[in-house]
Protein backbone atom coordinates (compact mmCIF):
# COMPACT_ATOMS: atom_id res chain seq x y z
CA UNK A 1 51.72 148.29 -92.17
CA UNK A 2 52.54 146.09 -89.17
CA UNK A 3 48.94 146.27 -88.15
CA UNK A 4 48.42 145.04 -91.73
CA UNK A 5 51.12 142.51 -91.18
CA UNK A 6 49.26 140.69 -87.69
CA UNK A 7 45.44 140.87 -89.23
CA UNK A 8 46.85 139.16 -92.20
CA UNK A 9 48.91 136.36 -89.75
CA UNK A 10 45.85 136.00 -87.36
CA UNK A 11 43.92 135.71 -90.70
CA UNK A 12 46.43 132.64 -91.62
CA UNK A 13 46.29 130.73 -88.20
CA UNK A 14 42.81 130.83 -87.79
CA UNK A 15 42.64 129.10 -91.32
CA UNK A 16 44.66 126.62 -90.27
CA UNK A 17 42.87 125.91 -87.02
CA UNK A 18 39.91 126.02 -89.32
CA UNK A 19 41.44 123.02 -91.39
CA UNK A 20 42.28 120.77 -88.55
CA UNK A 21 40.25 121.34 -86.02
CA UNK A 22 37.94 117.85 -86.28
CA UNK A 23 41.84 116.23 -86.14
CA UNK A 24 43.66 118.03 -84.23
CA UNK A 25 42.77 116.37 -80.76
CA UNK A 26 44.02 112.74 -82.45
CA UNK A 27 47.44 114.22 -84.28
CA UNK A 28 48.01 116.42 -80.97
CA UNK A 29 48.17 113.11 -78.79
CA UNK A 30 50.05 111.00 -82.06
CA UNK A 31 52.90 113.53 -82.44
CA UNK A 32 53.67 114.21 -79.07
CA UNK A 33 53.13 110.14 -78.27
CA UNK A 34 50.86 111.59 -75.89
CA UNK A 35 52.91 113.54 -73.69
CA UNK A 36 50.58 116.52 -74.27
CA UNK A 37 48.30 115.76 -72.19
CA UNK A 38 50.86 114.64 -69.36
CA UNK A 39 52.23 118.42 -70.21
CA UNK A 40 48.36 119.77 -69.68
CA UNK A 41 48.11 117.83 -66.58
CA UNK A 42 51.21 119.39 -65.20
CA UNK A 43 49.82 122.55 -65.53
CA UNK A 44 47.45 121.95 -63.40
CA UNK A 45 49.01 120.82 -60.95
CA UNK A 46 51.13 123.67 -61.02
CA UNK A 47 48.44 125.86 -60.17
CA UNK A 48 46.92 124.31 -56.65
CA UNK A 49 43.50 125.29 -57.18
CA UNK A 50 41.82 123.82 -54.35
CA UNK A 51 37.90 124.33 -55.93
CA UNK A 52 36.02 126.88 -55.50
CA UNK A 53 38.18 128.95 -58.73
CA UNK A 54 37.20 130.86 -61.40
CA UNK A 55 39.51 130.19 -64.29
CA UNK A 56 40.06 131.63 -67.76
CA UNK A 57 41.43 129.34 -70.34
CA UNK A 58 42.76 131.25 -73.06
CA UNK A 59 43.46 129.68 -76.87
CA UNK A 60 41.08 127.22 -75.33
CA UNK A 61 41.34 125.12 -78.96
CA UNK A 62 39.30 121.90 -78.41
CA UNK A 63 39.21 122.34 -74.81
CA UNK A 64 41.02 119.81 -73.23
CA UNK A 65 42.71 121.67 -70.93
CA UNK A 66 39.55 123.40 -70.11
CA UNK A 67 38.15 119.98 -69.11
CA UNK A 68 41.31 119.14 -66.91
CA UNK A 69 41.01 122.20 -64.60
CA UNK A 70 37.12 121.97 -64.43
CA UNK A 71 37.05 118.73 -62.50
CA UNK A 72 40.09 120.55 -60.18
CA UNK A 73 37.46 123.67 -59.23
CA UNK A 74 34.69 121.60 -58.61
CA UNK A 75 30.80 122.47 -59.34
CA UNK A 76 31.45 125.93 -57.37
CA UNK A 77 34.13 126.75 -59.51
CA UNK A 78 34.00 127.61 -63.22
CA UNK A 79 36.04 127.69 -66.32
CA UNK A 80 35.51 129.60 -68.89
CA UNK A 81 37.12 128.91 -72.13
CA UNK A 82 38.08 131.22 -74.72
CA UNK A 83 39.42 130.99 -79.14
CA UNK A 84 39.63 133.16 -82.38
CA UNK A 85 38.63 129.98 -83.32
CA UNK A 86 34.98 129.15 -84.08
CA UNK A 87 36.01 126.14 -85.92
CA UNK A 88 38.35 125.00 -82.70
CA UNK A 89 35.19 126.40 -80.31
CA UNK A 90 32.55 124.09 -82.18
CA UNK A 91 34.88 121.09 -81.40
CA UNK A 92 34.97 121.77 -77.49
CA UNK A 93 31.28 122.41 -77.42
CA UNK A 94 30.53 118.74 -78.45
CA UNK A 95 32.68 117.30 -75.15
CA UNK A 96 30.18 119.25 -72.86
CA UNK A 97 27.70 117.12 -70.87
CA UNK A 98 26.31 116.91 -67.40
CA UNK A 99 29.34 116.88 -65.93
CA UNK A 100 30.96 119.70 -67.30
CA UNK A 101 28.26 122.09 -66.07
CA UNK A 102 30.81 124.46 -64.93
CA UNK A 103 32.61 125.19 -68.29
CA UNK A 104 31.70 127.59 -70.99
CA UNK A 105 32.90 127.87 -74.77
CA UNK A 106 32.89 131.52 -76.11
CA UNK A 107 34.62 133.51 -79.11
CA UNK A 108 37.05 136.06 -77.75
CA UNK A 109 40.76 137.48 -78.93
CA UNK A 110 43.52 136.70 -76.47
CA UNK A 111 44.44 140.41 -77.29
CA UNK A 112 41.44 141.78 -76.82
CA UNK A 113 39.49 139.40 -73.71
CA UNK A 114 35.68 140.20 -73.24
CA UNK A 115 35.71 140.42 -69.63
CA UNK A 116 36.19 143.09 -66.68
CA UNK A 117 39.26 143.50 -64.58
CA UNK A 118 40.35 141.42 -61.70
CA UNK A 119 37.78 138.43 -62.94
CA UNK A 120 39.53 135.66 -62.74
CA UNK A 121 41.30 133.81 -59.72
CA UNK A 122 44.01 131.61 -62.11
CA UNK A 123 44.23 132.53 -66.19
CA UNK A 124 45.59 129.38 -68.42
CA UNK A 125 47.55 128.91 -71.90
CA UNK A 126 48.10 125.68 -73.33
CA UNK A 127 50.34 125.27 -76.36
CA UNK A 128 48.30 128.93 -78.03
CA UNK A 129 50.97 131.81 -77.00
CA UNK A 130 53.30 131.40 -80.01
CA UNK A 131 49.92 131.69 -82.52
CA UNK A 132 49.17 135.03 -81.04
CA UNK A 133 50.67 138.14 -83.25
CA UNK A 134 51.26 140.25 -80.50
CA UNK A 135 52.87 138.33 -77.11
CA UNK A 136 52.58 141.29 -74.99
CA UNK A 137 49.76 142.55 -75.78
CA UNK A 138 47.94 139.36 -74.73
CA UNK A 139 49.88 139.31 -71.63
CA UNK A 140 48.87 142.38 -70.63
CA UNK A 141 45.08 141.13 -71.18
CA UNK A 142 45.73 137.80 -68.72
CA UNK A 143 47.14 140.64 -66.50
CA UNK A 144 44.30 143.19 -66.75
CA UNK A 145 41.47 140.31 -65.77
CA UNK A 146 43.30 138.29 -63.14
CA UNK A 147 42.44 139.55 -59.48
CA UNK A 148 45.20 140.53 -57.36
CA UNK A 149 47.44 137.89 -56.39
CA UNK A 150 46.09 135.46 -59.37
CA UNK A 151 47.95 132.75 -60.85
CA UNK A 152 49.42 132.97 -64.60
CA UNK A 153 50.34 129.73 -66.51
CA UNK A 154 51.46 129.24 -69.87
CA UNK A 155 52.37 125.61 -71.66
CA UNK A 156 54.25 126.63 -74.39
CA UNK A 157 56.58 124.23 -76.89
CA UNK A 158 59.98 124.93 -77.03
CA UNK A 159 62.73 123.86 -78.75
CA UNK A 160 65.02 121.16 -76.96
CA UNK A 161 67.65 121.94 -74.50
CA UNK A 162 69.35 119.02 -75.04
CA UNK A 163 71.86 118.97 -78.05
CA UNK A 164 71.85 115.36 -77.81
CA UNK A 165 68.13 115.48 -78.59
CA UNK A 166 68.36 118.62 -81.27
CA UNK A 167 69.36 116.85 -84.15
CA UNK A 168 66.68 114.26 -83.97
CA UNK A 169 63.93 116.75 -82.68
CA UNK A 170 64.46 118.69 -86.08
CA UNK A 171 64.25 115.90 -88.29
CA UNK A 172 60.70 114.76 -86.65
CA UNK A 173 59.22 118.71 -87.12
CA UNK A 174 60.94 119.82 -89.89
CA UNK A 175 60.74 116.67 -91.74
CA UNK A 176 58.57 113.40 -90.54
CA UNK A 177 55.77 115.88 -89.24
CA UNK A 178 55.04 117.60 -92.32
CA UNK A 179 55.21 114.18 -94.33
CA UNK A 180 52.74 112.21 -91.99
CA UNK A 181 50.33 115.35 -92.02
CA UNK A 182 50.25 115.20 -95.88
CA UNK A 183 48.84 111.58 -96.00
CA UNK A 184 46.63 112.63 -93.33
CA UNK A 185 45.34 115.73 -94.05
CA UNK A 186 46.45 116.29 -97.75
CA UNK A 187 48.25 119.08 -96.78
CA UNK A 188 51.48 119.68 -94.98
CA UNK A 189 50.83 123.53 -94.02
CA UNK A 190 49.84 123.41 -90.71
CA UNK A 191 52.73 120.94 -89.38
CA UNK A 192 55.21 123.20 -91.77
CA UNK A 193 54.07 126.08 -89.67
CA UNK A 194 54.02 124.34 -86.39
CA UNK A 195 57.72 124.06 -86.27
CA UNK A 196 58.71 127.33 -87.47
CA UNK A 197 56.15 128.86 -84.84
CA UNK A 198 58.21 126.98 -81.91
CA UNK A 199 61.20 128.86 -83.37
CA UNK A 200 60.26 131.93 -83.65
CA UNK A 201 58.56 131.74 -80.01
CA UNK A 202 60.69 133.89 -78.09
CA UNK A 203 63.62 132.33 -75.62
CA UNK A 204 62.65 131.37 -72.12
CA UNK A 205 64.52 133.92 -70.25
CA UNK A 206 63.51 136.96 -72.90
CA UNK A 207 59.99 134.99 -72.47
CA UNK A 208 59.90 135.69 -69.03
CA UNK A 209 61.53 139.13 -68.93
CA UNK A 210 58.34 140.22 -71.70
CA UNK A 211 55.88 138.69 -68.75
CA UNK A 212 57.77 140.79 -65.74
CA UNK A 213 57.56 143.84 -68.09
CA UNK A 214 53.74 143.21 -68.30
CA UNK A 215 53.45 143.15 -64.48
CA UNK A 216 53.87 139.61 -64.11
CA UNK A 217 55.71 138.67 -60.45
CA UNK A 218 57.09 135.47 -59.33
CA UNK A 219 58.11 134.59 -62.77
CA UNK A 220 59.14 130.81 -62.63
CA UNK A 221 60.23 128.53 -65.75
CA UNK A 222 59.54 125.15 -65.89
CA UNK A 223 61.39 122.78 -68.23
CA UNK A 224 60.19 119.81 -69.16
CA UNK A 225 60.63 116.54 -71.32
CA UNK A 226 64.53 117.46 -72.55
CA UNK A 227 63.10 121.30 -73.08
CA UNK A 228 60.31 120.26 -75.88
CA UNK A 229 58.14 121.96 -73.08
CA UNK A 230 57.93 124.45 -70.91
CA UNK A 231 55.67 125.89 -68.24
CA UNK A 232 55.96 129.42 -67.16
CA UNK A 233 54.55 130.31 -63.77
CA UNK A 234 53.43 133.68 -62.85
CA UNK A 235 51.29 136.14 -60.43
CA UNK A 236 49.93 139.06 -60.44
CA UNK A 237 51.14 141.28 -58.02
């Protein structure tokens, strides 16, 4: 029955992905006033590659975080980039050009990643975690095919830590969100289930005892922008 119970929710999101995917890039940017990509950049950052890195960037989506970390690993490096998606994948594969030689665009469950063991020198999630039915299980996937000593990063959003901020935060997800996306996109489903995924994405620190159970060490939590975001930092061991 719970197997049941995730085909039928991975059968949902990718629907939804399906239905926004040629907007998502433009109402990702508009509804966070473009702090996503400030959050993406962060990420990077975060992770130090110095070139030379093979990455794997999981819930790839459109791939825009795929394109930040390609220019950090340089033409040696690569980046491969990785969605249920096919919808979300087609969208990415129309950014490539001669410049982004060194990314690829492929089909592939987070819980179930098409590649060997200790493949990859850093692993990547931006803003996909909360969409995947079982949190552990794909954790234990970004464990399996980073090499020793590999980098773990997730961008995840979060619910404010602020109270000052709460109130208003709500209003915007729960309420403006789901409006503007009907005039947009005719339907409000996919920013009605945006918010509720943020809440039922588990806590930070039950977050980050899930990614120490999976063999995650190093485990650091990054708050950012009044809590909306967070980074969590991890290594293999």
């Amino acid at each position: 029955m719970e197997i049941m119970s995730q085909r039928n929710r991975d059968t949902f999101v990718q629907e939804i992905f399906a239905s926004i995917a040629t907007d998502i890039d433009f109402l990702s940017s508009f509804f966070s006033f473009g702090l996503d990509q400030r959050w993406r950049k962060k990420l990077v950052s975060l992770l130090e590659l110095r070139g030379r890195e093979k990455v794997l960037d999981v819930c790839t989506g459109t791939g825009k975080l795929a394109f930040l970390l390609s220019k950090k690993v340089g033409k040696e490096g690569s980046v491969s980039g990785v969605d249920f998606s096919k919808e979300m994948l087609g969208e990415a594969e129309k950014k490539l050009n001669s410049r982004s030689s060194n990314i690829s665009f492929a089909l592939s469950d987070a819980k179930d990643l098409n590649f060997s063991d200790n493949s990859f020198d850093a692993v990547t999630v931006a803003f996909g975690m909360r969409n995947i039915t079982d949190t552990a299980a794909a954790l234990r996937e970004a464990y399996r095919v980073l090499k020793p000593g590999g980098r773990f990063c997730c961008l995840e959003l979060t619910p404010p830590t602020d109270r000052r901020v709460k109130p208003l935060y709500t209003v915007y997800c729960f309420k403006v969100m789901p409006f503007i996306a009907m005039k947009v996109l005719k339907t409000d489903v996919p920013f009605n289930y945006l918010p509720r995924s943020i809440k039922s994405f588990p806590a930070s620190d039950e977050f980050k005892r899930i990614l120490e159970t999976c063999g995650f060490s190093e485990v650091t939590v990054h708050s950012i922008t009044f809590g909306i975001a967070t980074i969590f930092e991890a290594r293999k061991g």
